[in-house]
Protein backbone atom coordinates (compact mmCIF):
# COMPACT_ATOMS: atom_id res chain seq x y z
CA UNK A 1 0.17 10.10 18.17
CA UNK A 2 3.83 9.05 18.11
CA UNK A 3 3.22 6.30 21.27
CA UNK A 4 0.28 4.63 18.84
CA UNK A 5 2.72 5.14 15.56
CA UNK A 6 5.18 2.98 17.78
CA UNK A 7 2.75 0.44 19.17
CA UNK A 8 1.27 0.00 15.61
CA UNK A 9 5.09 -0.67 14.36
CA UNK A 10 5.79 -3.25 16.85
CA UNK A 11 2.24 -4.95 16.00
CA UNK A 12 3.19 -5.20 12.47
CA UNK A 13 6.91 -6.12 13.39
CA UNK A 14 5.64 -8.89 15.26
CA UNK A 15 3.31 -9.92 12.06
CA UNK A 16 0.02 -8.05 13.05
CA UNK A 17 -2.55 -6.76 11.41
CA UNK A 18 -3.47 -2.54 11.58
CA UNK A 19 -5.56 -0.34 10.32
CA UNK A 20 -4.03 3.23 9.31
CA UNK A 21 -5.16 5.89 7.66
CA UNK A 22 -2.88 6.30 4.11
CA UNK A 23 -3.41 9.69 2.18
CA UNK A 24 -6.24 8.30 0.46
CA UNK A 25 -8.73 6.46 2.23
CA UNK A 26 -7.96 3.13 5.59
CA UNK A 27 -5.90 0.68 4.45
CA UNK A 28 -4.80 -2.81 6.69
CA UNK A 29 -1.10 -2.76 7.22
CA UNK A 30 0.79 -6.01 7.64
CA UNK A 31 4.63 -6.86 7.31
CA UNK A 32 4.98 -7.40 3.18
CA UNK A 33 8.11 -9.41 3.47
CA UNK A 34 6.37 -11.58 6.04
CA UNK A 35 4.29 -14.31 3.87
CA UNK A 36 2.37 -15.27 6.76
CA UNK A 37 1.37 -11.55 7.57
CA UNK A 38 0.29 -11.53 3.91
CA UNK A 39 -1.65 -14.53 4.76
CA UNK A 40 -3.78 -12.90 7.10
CA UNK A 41 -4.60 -9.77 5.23
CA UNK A 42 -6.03 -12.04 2.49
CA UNK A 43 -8.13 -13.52 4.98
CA UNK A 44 -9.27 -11.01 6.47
CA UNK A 45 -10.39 -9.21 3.68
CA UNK A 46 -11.54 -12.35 1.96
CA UNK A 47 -9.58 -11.49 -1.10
CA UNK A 48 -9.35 -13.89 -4.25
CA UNK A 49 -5.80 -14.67 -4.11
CA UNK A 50 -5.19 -13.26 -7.75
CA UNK A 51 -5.94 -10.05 -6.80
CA UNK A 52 -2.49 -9.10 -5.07
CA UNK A 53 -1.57 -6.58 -2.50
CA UNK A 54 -0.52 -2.86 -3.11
CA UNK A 55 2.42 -2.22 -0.39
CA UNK A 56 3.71 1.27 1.07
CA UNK A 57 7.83 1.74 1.08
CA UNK A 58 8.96 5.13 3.49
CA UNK A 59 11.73 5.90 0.45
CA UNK A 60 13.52 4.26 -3.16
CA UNK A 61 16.26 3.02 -1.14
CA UNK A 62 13.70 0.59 0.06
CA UNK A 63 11.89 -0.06 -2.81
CA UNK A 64 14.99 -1.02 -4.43
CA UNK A 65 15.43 -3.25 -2.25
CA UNK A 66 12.62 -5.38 -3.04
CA UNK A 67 12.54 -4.70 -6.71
CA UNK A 68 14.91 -4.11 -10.42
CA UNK A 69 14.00 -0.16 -11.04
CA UNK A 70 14.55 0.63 -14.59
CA UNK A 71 15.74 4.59 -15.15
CA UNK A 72 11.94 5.35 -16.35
CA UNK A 73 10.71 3.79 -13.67
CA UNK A 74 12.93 5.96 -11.15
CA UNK A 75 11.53 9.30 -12.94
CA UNK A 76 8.18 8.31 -12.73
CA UNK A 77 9.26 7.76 -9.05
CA UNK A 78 10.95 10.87 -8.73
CA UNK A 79 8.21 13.01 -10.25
CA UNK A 80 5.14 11.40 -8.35
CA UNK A 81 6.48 10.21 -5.06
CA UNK A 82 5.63 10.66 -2.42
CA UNK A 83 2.22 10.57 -3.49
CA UNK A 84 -1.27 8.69 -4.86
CA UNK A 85 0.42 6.62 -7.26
CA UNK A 86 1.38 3.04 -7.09
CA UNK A 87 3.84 1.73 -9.28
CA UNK A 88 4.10 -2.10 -10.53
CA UNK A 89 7.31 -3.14 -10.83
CA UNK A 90 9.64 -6.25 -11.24
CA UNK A 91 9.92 -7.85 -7.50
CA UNK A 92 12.81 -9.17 -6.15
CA UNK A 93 13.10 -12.71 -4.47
CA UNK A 94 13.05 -10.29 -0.75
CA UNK A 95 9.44 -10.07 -1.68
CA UNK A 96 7.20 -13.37 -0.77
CA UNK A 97 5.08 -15.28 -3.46
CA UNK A 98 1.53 -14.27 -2.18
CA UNK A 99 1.70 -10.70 -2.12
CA UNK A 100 1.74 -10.01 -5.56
CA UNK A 101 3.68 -11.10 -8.64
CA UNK A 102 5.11 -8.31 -8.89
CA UNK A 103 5.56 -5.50 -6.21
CA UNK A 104 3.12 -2.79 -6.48
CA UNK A 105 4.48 -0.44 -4.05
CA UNK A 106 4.07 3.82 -3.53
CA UNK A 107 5.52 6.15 -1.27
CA UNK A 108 2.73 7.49 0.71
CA UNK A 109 2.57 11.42 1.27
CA UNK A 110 0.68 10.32 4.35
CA UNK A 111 2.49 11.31 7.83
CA UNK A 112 1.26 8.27 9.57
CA UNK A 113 1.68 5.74 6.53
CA UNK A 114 5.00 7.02 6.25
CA UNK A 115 6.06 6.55 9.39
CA UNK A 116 4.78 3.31 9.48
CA UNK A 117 6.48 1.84 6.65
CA UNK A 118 9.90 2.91 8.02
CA UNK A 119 9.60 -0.93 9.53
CA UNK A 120 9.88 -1.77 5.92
CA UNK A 121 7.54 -3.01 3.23
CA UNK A 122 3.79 -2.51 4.64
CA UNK A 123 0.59 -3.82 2.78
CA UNK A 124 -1.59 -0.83 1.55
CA UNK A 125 -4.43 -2.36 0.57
CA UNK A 126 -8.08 -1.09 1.57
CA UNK A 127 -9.21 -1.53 5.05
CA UNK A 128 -12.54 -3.50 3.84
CA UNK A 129 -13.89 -6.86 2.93
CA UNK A 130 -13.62 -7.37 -0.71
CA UNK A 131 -15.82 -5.96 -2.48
CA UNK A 132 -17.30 -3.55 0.04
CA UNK A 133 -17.16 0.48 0.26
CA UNK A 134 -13.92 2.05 0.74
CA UNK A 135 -13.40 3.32 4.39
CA UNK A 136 -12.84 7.10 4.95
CA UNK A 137 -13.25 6.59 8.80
CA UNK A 138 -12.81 3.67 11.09
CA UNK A 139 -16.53 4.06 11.47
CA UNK A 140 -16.64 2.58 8.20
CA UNK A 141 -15.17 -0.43 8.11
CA UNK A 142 -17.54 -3.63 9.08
CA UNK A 143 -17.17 -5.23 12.76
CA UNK A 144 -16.61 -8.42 10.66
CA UNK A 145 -13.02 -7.31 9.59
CA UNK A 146 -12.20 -4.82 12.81
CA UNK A 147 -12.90 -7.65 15.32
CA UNK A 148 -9.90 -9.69 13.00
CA UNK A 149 -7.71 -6.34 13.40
CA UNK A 150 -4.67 -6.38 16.18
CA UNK A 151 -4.27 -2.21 15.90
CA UNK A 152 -6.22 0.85 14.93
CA UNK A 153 -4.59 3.70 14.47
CA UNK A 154 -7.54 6.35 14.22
CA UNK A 155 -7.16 9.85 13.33
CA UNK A 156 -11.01 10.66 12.83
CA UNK A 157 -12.44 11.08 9.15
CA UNK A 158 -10.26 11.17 5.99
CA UNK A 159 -11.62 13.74 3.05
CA UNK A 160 -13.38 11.07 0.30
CA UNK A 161 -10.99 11.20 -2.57
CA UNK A 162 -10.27 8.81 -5.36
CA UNK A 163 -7.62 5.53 -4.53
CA UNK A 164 -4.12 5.65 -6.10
CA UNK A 165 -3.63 5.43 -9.66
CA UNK A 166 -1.92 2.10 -10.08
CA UNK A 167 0.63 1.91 -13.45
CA UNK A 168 3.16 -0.13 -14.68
CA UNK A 169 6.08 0.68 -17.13
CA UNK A 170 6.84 -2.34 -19.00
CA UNK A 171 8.90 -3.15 -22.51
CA UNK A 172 8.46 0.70 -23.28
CA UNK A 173 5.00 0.70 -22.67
CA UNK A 174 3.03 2.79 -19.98
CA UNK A 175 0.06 1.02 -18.56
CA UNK A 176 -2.28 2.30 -16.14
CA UNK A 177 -4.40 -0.11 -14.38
CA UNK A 178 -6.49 1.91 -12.41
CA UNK A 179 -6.63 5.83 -12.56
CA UNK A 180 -6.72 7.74 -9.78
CA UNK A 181 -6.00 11.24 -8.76
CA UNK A 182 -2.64 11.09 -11.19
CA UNK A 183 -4.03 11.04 -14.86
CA UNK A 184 -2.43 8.63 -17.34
CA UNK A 185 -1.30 12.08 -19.95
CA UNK A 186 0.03 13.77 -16.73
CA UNK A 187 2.26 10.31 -16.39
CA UNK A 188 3.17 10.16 -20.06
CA UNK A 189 4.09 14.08 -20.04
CA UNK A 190 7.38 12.85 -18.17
CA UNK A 191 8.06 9.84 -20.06
């Protein structure tokens, strides 16, 4: 597996599209700092532009990189990552216009993810056209978006679980917009 960890690396160093299993369901990984990479992801997935992209970061010395951290946001960080939850925060100008406006980034607990996002900033989102079923296996996801894909990185069938919770800490207020495995009282227990 560490070869097609490498070869999937270069693909998205070069501004590739591939699909990777994340500790949740496939997701389409593309360089995040690369706007044209981010391009293609939209495209592929024939997402409405003002729906932005989730991204993976391999630690918080990355993340801070690309975004302003306030200290609640670093416990929430601390507490849940690496893990299912995705946390919105402020972006910094490192971080292209049409990913997101802000950057909604996790670290993944996921071994390949992980390793994958060492390159940097990876997209995370869902490795399916928009709207369609979320893909526990590469068997899944619809010839329409594979044939668009530079990379699979398959590792058989994932175990059907809920998406990340997705929550944002803003002006003293918790907000979760989607819950996942991570329950909004769990998150507010360590605020």
């Amino acid at each position: 597996m560490k070869k097609e960890i490498n070869q999937a690396k270069k693909v998205i160093k070069d501004g590739g599209l591939v699909v990777f299993p994340t500790e949740t369901a496939y997701g389409i990984a593309a360089d995040a700092t690369d706007s044209d990479a981010v391009d293609k992801v939209f495209n592929v997935k024939q997402r409405p532009r003002d729906k932005g992209l989730t991204t993976i970061v391999d630690s918080l010395e990355t993340a801070e990189e690309h975004v302003r951290l306030s200290d609640t946001e670093r416990k929430i960080i601390e507490e849940f990552m690496p893990g299912p939850l995705t946390l919105v925060s402020e972006k910094k100008d490192s971080v292209p216009d049409n990913l997101n406006s802000d950057f909604a980034f996790r670290i993944s607990s996921g071994e390949v993810a992980s390793k994958l996002a060492e390159v940097g900033p990876i997209t995370a989102t869902s490795a399916n056209i928009s709207g369609e079923v979320t893909a526990y296996s590469v068997d899944d996801i619809s010839d329409e978006l594979l044939e668009k894909i530079d990379y699979v990185l398959d590792v058989g069938e994932l175990d059907e679980g809920p998406t990340s919770t997705i929550a944002e800490f803003s002006d003293g207020e918790l907000t979760v917009h989607r819950e996942g495995p991570i329950k909004k009282d769990e998150i507010e227990k360590v605020l």
